[in-house]
Protein backbone atom coordinates (compact mmCIF):
# COMPACT_ATOMS: atom_id res chain seq x y z
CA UNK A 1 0.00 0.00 0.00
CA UNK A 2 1.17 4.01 -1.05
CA UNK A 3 2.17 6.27 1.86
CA UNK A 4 -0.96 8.22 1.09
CA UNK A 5 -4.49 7.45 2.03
CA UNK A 6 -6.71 5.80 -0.99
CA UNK A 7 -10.29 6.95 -1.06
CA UNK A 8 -12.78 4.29 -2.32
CA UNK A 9 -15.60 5.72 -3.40
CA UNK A 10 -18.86 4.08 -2.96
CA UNK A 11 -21.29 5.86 -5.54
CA UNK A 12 -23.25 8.87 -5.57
CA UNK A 13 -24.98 9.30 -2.15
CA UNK A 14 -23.31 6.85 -0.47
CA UNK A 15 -19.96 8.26 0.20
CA UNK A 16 -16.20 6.72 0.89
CA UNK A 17 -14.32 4.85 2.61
CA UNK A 18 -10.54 6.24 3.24
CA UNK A 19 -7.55 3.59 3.21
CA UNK A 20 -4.85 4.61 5.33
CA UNK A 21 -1.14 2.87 5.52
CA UNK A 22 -1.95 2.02 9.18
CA UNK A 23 -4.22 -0.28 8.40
CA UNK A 24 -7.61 1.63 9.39
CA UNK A 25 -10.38 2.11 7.03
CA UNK A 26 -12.60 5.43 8.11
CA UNK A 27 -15.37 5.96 6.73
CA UNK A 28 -17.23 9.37 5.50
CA UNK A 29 -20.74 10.00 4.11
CA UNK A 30 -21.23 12.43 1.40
CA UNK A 31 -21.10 15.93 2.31
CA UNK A 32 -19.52 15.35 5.51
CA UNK A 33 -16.09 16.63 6.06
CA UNK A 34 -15.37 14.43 9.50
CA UNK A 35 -15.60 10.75 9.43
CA UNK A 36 -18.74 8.77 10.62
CA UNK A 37 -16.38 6.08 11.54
CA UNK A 38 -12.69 4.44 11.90
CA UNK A 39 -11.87 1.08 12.00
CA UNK A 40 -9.02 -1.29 11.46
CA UNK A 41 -9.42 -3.58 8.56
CA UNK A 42 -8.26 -6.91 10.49
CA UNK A 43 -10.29 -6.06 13.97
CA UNK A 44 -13.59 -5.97 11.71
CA UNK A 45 -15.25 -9.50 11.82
CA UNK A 46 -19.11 -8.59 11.11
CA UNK A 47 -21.86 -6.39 10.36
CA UNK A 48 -25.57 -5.70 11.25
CA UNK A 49 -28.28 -3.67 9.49
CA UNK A 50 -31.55 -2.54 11.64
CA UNK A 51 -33.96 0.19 11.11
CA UNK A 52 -33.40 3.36 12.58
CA UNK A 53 -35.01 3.69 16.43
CA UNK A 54 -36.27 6.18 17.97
CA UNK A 55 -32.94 6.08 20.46
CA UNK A 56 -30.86 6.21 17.33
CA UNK A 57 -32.78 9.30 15.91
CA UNK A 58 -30.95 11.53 18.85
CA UNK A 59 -27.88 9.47 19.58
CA UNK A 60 -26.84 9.31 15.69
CA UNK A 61 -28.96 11.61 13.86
CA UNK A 62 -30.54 9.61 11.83
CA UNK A 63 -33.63 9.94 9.75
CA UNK A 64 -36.38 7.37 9.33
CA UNK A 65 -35.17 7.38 5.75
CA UNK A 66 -32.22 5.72 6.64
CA UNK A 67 -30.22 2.29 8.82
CA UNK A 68 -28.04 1.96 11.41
CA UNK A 69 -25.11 -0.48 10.04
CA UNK A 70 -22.71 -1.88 12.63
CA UNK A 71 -19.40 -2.84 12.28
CA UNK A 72 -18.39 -6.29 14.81
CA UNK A 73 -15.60 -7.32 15.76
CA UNK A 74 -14.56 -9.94 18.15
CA UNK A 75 -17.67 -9.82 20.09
CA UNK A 76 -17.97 -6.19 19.98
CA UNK A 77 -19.41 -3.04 18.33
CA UNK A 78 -16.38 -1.29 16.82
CA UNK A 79 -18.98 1.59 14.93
CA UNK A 80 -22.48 2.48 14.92
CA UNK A 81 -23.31 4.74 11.95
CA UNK A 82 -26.72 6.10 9.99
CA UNK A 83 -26.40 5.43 6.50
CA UNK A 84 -28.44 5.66 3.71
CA UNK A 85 -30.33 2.38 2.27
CA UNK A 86 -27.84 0.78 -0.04
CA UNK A 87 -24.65 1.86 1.53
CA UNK A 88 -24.36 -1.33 4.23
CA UNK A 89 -23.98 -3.60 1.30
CA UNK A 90 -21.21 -1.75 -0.37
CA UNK A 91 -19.19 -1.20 2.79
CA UNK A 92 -19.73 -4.80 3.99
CA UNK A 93 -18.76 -5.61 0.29
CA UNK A 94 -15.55 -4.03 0.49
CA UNK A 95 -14.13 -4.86 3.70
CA UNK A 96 -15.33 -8.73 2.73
CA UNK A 97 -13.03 -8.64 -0.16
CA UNK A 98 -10.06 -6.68 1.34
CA UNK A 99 -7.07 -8.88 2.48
CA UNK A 100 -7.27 -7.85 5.97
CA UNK A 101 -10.54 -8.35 6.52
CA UNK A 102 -11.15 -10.39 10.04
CA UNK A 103 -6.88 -11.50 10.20
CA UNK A 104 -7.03 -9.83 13.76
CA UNK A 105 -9.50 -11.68 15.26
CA UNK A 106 -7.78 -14.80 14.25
CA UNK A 107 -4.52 -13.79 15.28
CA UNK A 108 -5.55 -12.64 18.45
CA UNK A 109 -7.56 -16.06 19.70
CA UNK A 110 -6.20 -18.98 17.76
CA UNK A 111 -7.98 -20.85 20.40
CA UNK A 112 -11.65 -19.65 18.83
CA UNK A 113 -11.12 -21.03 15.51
CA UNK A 114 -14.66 -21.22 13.74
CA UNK A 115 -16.63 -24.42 14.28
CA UNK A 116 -20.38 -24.85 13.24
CA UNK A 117 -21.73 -24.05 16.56
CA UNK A 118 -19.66 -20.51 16.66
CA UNK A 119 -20.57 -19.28 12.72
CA UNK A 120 -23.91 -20.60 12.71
CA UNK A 121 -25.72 -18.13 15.43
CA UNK A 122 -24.07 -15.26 13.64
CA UNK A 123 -25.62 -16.73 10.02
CA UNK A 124 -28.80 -17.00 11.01
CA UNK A 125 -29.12 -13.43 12.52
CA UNK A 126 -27.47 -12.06 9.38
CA UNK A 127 -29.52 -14.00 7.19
CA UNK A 128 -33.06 -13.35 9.19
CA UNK A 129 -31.87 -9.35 9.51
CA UNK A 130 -31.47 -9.63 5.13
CA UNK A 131 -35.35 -11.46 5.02
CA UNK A 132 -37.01 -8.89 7.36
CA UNK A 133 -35.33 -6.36 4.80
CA UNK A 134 -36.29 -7.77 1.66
CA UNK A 135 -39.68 -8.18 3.42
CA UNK A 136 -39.89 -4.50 4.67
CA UNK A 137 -38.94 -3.86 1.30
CA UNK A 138 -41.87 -5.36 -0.60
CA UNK A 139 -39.96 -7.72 -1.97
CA UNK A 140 -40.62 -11.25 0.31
CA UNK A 141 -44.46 -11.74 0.87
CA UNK A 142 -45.04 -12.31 4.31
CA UNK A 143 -45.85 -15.89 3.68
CA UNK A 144 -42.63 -16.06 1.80
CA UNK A 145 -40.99 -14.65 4.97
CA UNK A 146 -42.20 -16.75 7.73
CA UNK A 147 -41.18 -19.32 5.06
CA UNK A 148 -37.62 -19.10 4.30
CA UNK A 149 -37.54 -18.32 8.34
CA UNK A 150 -38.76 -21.17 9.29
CA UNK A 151 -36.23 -22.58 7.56
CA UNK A 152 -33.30 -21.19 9.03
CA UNK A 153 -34.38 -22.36 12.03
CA UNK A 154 -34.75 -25.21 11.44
């Protein structure tokens, strides 16, 4: 990597994320000079995408037009930012496909290697979080919802 931060822009609207040599990733929404958030690469493990509460309205200043995305990491939040609908996948795109991505949390407990019973939990709340989207979103009956749930859980 250059000595110089490399900006990765995400499309119109949804802003960029910032590559620095030290290995942290910050990321800024568009029209925003300060960053919503800065993480390293290999501490980020996860993410999670909810609606916007009425808690999050004051404590991140966020619109009902938008989601909260976090960003996990070892059993922790590492960032909690507003973002506009869209923009999770991208950033959890990027980070997925960057080299670094999750190398600290392996690094750090060897011992915690994933097994079924460790990945699985986290699989099914991602994948139930996507459903309840695509549902919200018009796009999953909610038949077809309770449907593929019932699944998961199974």
């Amino acid at each position: 990597m250059s000595d110089k931060p490399i900006s990765h822009g995400l499309g119109i609207g949804n802003g960029s994320l910032i590559e620095h040599p030290d290995g942290t990733v910050e990321y800024r929404q568009t029209g925003k000079f300060l960053s919503a958030f800065r993480v390293r690469v290999r501490d980020v493990t996860g993410f999670a995408v909810r609606k916007v509460t009425r808690d999050d309205k004051k404590r991140l200043k966020a619109s009902g037009m938008q989601q909260v995305l976090t960003v996990q990491g070892s059993g922790t939040t590492l960032a909690e930012v507003a973002i506009n609908y869209g923009t999770a996948q991208k950033i959890e795109a990027w980070f997925r496909a960057h080299r670094d991505f999750g190398s600290g949390a392996q690094s750090q407990a060897p011992v915690a290697q994933p097994s079924s019973q460790a990945v699985a939990p986290s699989s099914v709340a991602d994948e139930l979080m996507k459903l309840a989207q695509l549902r919200d979103a018009g796009v999953l009956t909610p038949d077809e919802f309770e449907a593929q749930k019932s699944k998961l859980l199974a």
